[in-house]
Every structure is written in C-alpha cells, then in structure tokens.
C-alpha atoms as a PDB file:
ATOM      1  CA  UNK A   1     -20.610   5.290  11.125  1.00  0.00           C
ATOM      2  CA  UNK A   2     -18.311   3.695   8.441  1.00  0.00           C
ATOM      3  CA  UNK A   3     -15.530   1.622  10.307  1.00  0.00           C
ATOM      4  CA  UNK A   4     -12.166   2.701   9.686  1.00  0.00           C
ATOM      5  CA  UNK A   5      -9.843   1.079   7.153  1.00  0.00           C
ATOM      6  CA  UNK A   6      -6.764   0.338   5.498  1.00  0.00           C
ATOM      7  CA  UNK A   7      -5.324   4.002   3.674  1.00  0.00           C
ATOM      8  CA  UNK A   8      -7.755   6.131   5.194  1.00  0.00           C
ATOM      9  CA  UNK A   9      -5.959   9.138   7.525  1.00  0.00           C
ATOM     10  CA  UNK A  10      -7.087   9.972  10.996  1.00  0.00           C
ATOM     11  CA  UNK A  11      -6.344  13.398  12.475  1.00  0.00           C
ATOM     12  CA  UNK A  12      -5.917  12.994  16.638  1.00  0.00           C
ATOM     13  CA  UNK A  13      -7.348  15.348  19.459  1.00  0.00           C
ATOM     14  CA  UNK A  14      -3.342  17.245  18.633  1.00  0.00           C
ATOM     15  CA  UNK A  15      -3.959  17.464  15.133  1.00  0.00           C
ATOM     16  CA  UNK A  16      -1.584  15.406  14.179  1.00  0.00           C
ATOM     17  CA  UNK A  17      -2.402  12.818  11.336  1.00  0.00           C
ATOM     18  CA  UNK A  18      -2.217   9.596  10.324  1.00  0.00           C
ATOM     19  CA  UNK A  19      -2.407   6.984   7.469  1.00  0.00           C
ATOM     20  CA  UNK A  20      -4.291   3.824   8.493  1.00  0.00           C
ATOM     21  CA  UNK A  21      -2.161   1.221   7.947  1.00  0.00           C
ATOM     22  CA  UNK A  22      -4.248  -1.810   9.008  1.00  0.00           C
ATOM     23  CA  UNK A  23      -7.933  -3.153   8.857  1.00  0.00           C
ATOM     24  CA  UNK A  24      -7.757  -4.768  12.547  1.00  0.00           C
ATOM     25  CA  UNK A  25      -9.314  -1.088  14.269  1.00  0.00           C
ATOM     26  CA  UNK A  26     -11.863  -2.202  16.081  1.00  0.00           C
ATOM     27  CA  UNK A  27     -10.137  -1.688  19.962  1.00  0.00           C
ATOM     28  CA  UNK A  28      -7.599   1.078  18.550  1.00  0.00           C
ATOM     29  CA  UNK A  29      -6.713   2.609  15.038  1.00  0.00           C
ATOM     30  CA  UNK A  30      -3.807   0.792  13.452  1.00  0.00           C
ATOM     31  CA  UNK A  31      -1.745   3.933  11.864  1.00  0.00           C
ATOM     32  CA  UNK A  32       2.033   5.656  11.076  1.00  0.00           C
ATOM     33  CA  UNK A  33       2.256   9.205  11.384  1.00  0.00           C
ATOM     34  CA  UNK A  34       2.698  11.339   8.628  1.00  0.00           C
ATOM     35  CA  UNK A  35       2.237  15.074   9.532  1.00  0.00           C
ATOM     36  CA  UNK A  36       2.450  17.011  12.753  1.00  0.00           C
ATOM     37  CA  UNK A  37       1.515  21.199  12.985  1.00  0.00           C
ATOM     38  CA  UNK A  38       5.124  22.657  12.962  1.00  0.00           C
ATOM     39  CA  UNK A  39       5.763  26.420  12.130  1.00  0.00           C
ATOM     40  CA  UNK A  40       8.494  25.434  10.615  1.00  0.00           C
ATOM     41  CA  UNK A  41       7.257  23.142   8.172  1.00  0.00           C
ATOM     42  CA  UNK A  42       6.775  22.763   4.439  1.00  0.00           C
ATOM     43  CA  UNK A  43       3.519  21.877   4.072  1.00  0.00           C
ATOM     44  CA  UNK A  44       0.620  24.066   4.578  1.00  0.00           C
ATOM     45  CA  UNK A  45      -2.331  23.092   4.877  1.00  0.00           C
ATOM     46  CA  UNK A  46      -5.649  25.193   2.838  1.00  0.00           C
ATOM     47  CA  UNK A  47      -6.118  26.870   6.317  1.00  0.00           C
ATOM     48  CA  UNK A  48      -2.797  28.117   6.669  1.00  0.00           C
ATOM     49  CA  UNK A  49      -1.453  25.610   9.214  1.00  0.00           C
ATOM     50  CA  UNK A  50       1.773  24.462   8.554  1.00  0.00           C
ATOM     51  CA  UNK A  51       2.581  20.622   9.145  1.00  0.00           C
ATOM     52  CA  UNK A  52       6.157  18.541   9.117  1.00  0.00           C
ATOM     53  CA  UNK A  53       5.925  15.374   7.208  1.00  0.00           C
ATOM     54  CA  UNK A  54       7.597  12.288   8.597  1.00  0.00           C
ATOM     55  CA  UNK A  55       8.959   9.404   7.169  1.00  0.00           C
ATOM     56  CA  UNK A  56       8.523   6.056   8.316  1.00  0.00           C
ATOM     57  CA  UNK A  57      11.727   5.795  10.828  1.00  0.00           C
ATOM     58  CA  UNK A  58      11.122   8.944  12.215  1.00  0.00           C
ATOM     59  CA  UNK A  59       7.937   8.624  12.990  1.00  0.00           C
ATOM     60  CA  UNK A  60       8.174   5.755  14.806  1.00  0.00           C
ATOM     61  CA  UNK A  61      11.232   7.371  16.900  1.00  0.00           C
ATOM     62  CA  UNK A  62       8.931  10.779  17.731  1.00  0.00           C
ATOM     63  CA  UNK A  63       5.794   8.707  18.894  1.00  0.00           C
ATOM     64  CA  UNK A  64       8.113   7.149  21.332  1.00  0.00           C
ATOM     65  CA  UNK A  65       9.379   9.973  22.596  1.00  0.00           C
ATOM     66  CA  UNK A  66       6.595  12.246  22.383  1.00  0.00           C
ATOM     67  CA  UNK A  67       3.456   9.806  22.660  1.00  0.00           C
ATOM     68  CA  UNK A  68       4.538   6.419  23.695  1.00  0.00           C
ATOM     69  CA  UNK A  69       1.373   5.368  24.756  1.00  0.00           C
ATOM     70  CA  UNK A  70       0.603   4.788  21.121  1.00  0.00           C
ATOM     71  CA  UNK A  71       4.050   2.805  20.493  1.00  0.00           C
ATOM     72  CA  UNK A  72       3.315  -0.794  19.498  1.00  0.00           C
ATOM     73  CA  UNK A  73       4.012  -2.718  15.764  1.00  0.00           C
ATOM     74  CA  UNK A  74       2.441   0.311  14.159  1.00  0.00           C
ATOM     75  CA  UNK A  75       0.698   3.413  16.087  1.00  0.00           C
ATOM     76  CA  UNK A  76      -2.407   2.601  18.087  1.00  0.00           C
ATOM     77  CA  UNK A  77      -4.513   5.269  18.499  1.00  0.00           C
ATOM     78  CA  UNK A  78      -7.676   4.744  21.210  1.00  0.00           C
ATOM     79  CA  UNK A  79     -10.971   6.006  19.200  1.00  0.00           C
ATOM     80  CA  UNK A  80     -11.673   8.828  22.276  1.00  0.00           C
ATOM     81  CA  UNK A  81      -8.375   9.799  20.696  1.00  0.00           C
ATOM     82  CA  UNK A  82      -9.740   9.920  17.289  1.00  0.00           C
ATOM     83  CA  UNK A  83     -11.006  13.582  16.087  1.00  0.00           C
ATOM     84  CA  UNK A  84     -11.195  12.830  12.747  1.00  0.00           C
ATOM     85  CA  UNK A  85     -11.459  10.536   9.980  1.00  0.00           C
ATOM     86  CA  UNK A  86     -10.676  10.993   6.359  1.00  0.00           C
ATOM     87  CA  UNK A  87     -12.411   8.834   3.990  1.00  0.00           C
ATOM     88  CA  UNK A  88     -10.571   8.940   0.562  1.00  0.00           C
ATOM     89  CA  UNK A  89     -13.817   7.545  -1.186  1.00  0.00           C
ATOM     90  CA  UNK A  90     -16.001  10.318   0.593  1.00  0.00           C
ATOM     91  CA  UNK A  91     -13.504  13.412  -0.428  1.00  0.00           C
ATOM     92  CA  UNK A  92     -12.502  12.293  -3.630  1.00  0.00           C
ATOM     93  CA  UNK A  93     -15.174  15.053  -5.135  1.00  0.00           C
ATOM     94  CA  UNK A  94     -13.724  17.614  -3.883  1.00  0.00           C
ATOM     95  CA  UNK A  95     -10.028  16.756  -4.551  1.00  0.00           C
ATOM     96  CA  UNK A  96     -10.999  16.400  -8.075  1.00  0.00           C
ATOM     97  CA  UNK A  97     -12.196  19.296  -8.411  1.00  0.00           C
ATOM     98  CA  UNK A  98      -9.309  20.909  -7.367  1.00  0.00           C
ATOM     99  CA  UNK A  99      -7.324  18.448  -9.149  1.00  0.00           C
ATOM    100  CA  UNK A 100      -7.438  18.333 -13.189  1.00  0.00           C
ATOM    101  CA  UNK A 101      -5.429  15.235 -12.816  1.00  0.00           C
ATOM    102  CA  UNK A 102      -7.216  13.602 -10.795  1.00  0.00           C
ATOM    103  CA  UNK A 103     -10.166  14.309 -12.325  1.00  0.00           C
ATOM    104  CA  UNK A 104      -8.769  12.943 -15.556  1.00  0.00           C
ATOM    105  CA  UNK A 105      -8.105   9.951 -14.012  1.00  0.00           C
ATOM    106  CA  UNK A 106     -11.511   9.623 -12.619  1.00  0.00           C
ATOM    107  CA  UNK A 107     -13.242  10.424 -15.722  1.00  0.00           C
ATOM    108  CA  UNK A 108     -10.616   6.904 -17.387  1.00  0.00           C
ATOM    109  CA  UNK A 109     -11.982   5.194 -15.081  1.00  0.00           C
ATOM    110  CA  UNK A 110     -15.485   5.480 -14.960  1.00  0.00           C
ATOM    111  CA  UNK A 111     -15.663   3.509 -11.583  1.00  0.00           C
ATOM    112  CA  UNK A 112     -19.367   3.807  -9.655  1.00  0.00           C
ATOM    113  CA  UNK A 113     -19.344   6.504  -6.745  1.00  0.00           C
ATOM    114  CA  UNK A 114     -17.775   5.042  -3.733  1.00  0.00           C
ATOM    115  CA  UNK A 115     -15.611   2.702  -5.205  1.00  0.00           C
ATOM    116  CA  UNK A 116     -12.489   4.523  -5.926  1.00  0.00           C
ATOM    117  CA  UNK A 117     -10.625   7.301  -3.844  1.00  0.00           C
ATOM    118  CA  UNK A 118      -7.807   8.942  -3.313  1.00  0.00           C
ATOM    119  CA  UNK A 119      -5.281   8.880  -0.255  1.00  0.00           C
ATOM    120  CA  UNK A 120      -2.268  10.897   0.995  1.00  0.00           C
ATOM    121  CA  UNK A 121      -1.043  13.883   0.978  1.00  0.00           C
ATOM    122  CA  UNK A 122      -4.225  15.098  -1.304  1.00  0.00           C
ATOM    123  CA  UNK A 123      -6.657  13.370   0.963  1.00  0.00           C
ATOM    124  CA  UNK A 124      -5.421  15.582   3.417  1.00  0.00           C
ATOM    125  CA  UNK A 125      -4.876  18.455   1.824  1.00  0.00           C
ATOM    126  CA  UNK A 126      -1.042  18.622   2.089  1.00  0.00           C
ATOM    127  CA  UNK A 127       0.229  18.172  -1.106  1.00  0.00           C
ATOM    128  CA  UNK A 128       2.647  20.174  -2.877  1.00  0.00           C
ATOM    129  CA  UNK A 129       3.810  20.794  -6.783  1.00  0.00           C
ATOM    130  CA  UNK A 130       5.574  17.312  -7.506  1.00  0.00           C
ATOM    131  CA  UNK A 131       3.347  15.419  -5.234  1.00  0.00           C
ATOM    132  CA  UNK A 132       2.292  11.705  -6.476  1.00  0.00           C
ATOM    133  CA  UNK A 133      -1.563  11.098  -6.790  1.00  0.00           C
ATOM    134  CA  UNK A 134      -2.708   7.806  -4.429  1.00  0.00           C
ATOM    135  CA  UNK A 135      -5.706   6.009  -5.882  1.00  0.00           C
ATOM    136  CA  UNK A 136      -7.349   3.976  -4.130  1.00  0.00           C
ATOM    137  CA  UNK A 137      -9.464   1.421  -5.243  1.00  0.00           C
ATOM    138  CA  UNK A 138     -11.608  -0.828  -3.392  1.00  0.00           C
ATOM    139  CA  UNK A 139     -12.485  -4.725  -3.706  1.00  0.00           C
ATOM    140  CA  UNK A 140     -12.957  -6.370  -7.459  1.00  0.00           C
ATOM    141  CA  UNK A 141     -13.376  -2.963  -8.957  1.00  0.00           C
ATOM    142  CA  UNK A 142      -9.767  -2.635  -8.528  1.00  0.00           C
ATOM    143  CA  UNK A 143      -8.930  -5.306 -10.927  1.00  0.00           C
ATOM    144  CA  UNK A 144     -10.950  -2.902 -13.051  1.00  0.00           C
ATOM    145  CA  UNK A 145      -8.878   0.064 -12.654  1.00  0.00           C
ATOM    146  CA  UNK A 146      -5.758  -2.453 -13.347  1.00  0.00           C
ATOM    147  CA  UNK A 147      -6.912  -3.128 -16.849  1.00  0.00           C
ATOM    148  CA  UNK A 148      -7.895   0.192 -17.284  1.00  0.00           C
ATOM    149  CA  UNK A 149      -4.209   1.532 -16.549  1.00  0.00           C
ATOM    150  CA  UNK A 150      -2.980  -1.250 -19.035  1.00  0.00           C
ATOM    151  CA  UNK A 151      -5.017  -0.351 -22.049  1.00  0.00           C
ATOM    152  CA  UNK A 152      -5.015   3.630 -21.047  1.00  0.00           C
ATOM    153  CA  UNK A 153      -0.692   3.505 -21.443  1.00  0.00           C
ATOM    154  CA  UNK A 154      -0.899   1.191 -24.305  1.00  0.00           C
ATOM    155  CA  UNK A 155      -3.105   3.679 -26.430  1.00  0.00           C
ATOM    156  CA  UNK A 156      -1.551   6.736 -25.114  1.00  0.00           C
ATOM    157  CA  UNK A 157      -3.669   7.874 -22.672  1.00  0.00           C
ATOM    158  CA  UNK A 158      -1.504   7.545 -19.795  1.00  0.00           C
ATOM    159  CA  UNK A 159       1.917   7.629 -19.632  1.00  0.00           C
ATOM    160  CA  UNK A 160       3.976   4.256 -18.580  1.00  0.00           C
ATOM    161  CA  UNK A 161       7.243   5.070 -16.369  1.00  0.00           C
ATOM    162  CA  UNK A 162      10.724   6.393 -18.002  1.00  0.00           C
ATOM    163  CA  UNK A 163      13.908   4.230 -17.250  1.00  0.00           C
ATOM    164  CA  UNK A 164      14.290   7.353 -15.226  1.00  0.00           C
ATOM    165  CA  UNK A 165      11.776   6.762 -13.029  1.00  0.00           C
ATOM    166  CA  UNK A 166      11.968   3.050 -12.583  1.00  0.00           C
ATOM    167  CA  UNK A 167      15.239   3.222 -11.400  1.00  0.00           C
ATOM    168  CA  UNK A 168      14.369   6.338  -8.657  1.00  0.00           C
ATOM    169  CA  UNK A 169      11.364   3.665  -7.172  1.00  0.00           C
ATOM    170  CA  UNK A 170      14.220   1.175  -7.335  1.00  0.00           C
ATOM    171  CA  UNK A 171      16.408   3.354  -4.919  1.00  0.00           C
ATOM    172  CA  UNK A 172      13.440   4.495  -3.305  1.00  0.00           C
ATOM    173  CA  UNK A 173      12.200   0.492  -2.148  1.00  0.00           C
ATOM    174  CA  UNK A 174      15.973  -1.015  -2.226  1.00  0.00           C
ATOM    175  CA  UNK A 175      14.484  -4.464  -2.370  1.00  0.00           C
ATOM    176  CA  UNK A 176      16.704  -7.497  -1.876  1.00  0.00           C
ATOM    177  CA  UNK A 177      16.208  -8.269  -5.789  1.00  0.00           C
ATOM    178  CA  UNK A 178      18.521  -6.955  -8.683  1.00  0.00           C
ATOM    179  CA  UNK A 179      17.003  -4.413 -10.631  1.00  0.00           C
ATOM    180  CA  UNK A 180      16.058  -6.242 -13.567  1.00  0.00           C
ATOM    181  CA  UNK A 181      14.538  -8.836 -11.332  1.00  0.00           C
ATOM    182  CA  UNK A 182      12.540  -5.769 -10.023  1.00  0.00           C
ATOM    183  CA  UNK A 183      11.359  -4.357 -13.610  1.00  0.00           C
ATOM    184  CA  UNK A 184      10.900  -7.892 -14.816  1.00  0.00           C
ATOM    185  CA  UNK A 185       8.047  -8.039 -11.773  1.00  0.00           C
ATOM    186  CA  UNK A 186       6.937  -4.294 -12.277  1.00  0.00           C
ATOM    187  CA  UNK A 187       5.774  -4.239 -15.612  1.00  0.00           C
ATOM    188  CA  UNK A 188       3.250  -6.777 -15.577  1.00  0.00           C
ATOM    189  CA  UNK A 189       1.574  -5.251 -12.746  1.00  0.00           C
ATOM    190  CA  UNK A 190      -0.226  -2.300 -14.436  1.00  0.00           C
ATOM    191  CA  UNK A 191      -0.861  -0.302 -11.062  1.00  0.00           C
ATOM    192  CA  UNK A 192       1.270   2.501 -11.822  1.00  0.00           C
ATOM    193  CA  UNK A 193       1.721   5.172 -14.267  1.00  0.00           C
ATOM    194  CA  UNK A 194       1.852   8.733 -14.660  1.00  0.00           C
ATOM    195  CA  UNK A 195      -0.937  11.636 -15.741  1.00  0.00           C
ATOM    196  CA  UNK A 196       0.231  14.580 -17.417  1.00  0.00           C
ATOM    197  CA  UNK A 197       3.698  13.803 -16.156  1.00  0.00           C
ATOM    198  CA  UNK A 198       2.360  13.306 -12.712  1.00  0.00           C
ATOM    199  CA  UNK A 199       2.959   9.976 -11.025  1.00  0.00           C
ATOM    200  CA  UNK A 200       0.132   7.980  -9.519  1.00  0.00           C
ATOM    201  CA  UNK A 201      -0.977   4.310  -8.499  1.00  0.00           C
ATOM    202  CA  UNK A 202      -3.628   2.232  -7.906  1.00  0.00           C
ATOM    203  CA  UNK A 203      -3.847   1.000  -4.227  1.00  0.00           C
ATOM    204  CA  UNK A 204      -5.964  -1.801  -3.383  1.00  0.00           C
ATOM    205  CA  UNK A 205      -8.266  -1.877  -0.304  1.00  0.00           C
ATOM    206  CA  UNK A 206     -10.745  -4.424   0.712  1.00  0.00           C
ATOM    207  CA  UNK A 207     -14.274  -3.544   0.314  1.00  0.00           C
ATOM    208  CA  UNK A 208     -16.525  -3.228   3.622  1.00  0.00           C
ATOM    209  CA  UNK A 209     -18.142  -6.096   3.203  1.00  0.00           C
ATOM    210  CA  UNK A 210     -14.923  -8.476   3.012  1.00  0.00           C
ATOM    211  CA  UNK A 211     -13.152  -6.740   6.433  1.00  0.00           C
ATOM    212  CA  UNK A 212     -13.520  -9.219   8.911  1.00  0.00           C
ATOM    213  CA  UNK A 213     -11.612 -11.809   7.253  1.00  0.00           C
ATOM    214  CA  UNK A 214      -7.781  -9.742   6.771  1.00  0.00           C
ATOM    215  CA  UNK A 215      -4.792 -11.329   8.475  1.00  0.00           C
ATOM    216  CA  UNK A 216      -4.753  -9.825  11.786  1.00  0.00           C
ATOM    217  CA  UNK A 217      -2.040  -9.778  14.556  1.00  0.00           C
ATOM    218  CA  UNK A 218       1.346 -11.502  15.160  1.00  0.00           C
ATOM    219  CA  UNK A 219       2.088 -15.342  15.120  1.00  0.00           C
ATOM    220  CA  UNK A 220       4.446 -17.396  17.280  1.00  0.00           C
ATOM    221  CA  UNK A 221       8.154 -16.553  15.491  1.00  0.00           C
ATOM    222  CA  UNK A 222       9.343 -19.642  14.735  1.00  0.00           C
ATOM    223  CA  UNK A 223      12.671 -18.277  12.940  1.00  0.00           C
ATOM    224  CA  UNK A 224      13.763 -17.659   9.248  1.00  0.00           C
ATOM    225  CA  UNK A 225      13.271 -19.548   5.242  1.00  0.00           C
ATOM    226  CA  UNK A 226      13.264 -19.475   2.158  1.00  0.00           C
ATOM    227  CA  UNK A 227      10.742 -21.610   0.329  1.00  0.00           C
ATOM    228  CA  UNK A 228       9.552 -22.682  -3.318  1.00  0.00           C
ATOM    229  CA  UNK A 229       5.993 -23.178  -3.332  1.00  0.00           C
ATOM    230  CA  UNK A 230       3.299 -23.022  -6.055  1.00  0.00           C
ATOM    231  CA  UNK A 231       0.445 -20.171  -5.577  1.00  0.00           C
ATOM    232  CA  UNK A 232      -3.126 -21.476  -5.526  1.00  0.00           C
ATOM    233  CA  UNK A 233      -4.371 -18.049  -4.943  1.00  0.00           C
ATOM    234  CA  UNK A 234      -3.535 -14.691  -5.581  1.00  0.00           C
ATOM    235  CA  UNK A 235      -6.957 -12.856  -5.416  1.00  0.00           C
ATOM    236  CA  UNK A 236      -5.494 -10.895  -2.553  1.00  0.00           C
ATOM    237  CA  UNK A 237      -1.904 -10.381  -3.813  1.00  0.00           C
ATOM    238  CA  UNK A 238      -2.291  -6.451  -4.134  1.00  0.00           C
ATOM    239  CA  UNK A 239      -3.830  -5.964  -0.531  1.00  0.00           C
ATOM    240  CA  UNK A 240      -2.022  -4.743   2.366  1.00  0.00           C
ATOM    241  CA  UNK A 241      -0.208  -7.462   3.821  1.00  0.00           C
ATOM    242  CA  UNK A 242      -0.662  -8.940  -0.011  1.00  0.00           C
ATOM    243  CA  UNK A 243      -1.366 -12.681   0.339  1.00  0.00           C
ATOM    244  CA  UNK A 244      -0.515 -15.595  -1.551  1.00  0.00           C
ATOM    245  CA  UNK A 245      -2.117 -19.124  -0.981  1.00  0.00           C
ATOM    246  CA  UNK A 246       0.236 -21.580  -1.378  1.00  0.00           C
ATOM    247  CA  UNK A 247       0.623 -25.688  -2.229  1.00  0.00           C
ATOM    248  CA  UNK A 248       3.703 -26.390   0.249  1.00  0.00           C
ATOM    249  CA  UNK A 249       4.490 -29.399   2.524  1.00  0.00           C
ATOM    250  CA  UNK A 250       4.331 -26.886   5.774  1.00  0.00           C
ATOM    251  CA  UNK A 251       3.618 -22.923   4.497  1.00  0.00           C
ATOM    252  CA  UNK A 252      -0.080 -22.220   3.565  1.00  0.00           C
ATOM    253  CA  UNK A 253       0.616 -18.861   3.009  1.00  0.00           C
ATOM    254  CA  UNK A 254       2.951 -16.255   2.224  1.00  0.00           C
ATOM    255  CA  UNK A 255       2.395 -12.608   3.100  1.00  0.00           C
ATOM    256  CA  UNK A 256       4.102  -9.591   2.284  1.00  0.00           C
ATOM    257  CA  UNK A 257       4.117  -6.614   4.684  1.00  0.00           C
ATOM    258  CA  UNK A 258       5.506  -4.288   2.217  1.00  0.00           C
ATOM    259  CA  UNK A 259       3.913  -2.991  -1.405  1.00  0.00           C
ATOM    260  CA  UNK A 260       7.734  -4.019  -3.454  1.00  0.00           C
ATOM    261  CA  UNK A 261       6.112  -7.364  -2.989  1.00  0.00           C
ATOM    262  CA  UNK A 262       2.226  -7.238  -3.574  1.00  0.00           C
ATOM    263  CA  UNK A 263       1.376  -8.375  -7.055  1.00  0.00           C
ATOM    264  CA  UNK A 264       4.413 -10.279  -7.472  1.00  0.00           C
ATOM    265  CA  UNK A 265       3.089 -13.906  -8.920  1.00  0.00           C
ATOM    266  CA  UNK A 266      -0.368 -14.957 -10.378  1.00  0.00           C
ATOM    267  CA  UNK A 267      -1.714 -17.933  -9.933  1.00  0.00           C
ATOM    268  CA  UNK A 268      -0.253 -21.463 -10.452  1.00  0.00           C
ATOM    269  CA  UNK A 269       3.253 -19.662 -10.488  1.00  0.00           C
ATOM    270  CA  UNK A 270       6.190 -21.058  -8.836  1.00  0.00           C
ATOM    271  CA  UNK A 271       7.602 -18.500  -6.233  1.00  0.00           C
ATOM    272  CA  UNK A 272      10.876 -18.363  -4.302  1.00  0.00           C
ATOM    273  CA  UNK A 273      10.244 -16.335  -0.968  1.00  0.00           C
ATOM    274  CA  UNK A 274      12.647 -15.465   1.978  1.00  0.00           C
ATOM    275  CA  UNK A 275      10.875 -14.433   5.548  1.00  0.00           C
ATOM    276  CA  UNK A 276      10.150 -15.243   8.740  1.00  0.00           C
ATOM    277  CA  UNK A 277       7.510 -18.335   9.580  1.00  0.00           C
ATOM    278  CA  UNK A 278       5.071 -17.382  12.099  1.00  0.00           C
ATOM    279  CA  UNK A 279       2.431 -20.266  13.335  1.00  0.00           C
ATOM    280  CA  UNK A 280      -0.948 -19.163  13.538  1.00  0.00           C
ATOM    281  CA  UNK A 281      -3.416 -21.910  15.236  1.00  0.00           C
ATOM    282  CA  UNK A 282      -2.855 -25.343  12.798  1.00  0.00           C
ATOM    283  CA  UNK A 283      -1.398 -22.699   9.988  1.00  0.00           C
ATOM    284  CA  UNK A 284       2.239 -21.725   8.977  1.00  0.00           C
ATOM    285  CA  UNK A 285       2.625 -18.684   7.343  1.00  0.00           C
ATOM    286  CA  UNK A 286       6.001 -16.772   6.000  1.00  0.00           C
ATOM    287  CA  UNK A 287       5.694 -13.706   6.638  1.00  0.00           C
ATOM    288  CA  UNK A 288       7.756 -10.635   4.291  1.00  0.00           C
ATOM    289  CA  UNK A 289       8.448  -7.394   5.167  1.00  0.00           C
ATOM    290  CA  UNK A 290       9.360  -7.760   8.943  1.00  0.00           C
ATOM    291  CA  UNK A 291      11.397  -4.639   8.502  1.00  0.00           C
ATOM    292  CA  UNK A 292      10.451  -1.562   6.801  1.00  0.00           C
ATOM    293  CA  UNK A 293      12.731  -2.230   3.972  1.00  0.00           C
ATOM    294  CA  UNK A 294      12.686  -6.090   4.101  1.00  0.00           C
ATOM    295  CA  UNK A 295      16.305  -6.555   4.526  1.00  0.00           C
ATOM    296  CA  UNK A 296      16.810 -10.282   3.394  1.00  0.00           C
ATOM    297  CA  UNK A 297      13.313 -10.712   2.292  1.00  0.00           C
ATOM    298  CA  UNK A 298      11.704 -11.133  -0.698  1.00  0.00           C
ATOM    299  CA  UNK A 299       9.519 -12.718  -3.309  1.00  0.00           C
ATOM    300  CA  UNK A 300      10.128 -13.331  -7.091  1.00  0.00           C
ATOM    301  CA  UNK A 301       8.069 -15.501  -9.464  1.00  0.00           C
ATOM    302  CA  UNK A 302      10.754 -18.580 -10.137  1.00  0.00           C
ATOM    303  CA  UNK A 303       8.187 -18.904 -13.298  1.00  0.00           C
ATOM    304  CA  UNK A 304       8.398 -15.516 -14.326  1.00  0.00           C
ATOM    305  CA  UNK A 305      12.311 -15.276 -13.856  1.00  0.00           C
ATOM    306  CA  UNK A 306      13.089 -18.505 -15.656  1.00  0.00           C
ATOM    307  CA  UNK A 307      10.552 -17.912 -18.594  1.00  0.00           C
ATOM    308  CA  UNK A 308      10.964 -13.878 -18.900  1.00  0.00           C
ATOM    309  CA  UNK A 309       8.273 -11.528 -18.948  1.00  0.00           C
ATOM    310  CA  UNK A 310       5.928 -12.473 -22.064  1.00  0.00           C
ATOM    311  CA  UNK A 311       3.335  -9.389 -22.301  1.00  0.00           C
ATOM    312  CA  UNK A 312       0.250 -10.315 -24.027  1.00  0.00           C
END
C-alpha cells in the first residue's frame, strides 16, 4: 500500500474527510477537516450525500468538541480510523474526464502518469460551479509544470490573474506584507493561473522516494526574530512547510508553514524573515506561519524588493 502524503484526503470510519496536511503519517494521519455529511449542506456529493465544508478555524473548534481525541497541532487520525484514502495521482483519470478543464490542463502538460494530480474539492467529488482546480504535482516534475504555466500564459494559452483577482487572494491570505510587496513576489512564481476563466494552481508534493527526509515535529520555542540571511537553497521552497537553506551566524533554515510564503526567494537572494526560532538537535530554525494567518510573520526577498521584479 502507498503511504499516505501531503494533499491527499482521507475519509474516517464517520465519513467525514480530510486533507492531509503533513508527510510525518506513519503513527497517525496528519490532516484538517474539510467536509462532514450534513443534510443541510451545500455540497453534494455524486451519491447524493450532502456534506458541510469547514474552514480552517472551524474545524479545528468542531474536532474539539465533537472528536477531541484527534485534537493536536493539526488532526491526528489513528489508521484503524482510516476508511479511506484518496490519492489525487490515482483519480486524476476520472476527474478529467469529467472535467474539460482539467483535462485541458493535463493535455499542457504532458506530465508521465503518476506524476501529476489533482486535490480538493474535485478529488473528492465535492466541487461546485466556481470551484478552483488543485494540481498537484509531485517532486522535479513540478518545476516542469512551473515553466509550463509560464510559457502557456505568455502565448495565450492560459490565462494570468486580473488585478481583480490578485487583490481577492490578497484579502483572502492577509499577509503581513503590503500588497505590492505581495504582487511583486507573486508574479515570478508561475504556479497559478486560470483555465477557461477557471482558477487553478500548481501544488508541490514530494515524490515517494524523497519522504523520509521532510521537517517533522515541533522544536524547543526559543521566542521571536526577524533575520537577514542569504538562501543557499531553495529546491524545496514550494513544499509544504516550504524551506529555505540559509548562510546566517545562528538560523540554518527558515520554514514557512503557510503557502503566502512558499516560493518567495531563489537562490543566493537576500531575505528578511519574521518568526519564531525553534532549536532542533545542533540546528536553529525560524519557523513562519505559527498561526493560520501568520500574524507578524513573513518573508520577502530584500533582493527582489530593492532591485524590483525584472521578468526575463
């Protein structure tokens, strides 16, 4: 059996499901909840079930009331607990088929079978009319799909994001950076777009072969900084925490919990980042995205903001 891993969904013995949120499963699944059967709710699902969706507050507040035995950083679900798993490179057939968009962006893509995916609401089969498409891409073929995204807006075959719509993800993420700070960073990332007017991203997931060596578990706190620091290595700056290697007299590494920061400096870029320092063994990392919204975190590319964004 394939292990379980970062943006696949679970479904528990209730039927209630869950995005995987981390790749440490081995003891218990690492999830948030997202939909729970409710007669009252919007979704329905291709059986006729209907589900309530949950955002990311309130499911944490209804797993403590309702199942606290799974309360902890994120949900931990025991695998005897486990009914199902959904595999967005092992579906992704049959959602395109159903899906003209998604198929479309398959067919731009060109990526080998079990390689590329597709996660939320679709995985699951709970989408509705205005729902975003989740790619998922896994390991180097991500970078890949990344300069596929580039070259498909810049010769029209995708469509880049209004003004409109940069400023609604703005509101959505409310980072603790202006928003032309936030745009400056955006642009250059070439993970999002939209299809058809539909909205979509590329997600990036570690391969199977490269699981055993993600961040895993919670340091000793050793209180709050901000740091300048020059990244060595930013292979891993679009995973989930994103991770940046850096040259600094006592941070190694800086980490970012949540995606307004993954992808935000290349490397040999200066970056200016504001989190908490954890110690792991001989290690200090900063970690970003403590919080759900990062309040007074972040991470901007000093380079980037100094020089302005220079597209090539």
């Amino acid at each position: 059996m394939l292990p379980v891993r970062l943006r696949d969904f679970i479904e528990d013995i209730d039927g209630w499901l869950y995005a995987v949120s981390t790749y440490d499963n081995t003891e218990k699944v690492g999830c948030v909840l997202r939909y729970v059967p409710d007669t009252r709710g919007e979704r329905v699902s291709r059986s006729g079930t209907h589900y309530r969706k949950f955002d990311f507050e309130d499911a944490y507040a209804f797993i403590a009331h309702h199942k606290p035995q799974y309360s902890d950083l994120v949900q931990r679900i025991p695998h005897r607990d486990v009914k199902r798993v959904f595999k967005p490179e092992l579906e992704i057939p049959q959602i395109a088929r159903s899906h003209p968009r998604v198929q479309k962006l398959l067919d731009l893509f060109g990526l080998p079978a079990g390689t590329i995916g597709c996660t939320g609401s679709l995985l699951c089969g709970l989408e509705i009319e205005v729902s975003d498409i989740d790619m998922v891409v896994y390991g180097k073929h991500w970078f890949t799909a990344q300069k596929l995204v580039r070259q498909g807006i810049l010769e029209g075959k995708m469509e880049g994001l209004s003004p409109e719509m940069w400023r609604k993800v703005y509101e959505k993420r409310r980072p603790e950076i202006s928003y032309d700070q936030f745009v400056l960073h955006e642009l250059r990332k070439w993970n999002r777009g939209q299809i058809e007017g539909t909205y979509f991203d590329i997600l990036y997931t570690r391969s199977y072969d490269d699981l055993k060596s993600a961040p895993t578990g919670r340091g000793t706190i050793m209180g709050k900084k901000v740091i300048e620091a020059t990244v060595t290595d930013a292979s891993l700056a679009y995973d989930s925490p994103a991770v940046y290697e850096v040259k600094h007299d006592s941070v190694s590494r800086v980490l970012s919990f949540t995606h307004t920061y993954s992808g935000q400096a290349l490397a040999g870029e200066t970056i200016e980042a504001c989190g908490i320092c954890e110690q792991h063994g001989n290690e200090i990392w900063l970690v970003v995205g403590t919080t759900r919204e990062a309040r007074g975190e972040y991470i901007i590319s000093r380079t980037l903001v100094d020089k302005g964004l220079q597209q090539i």
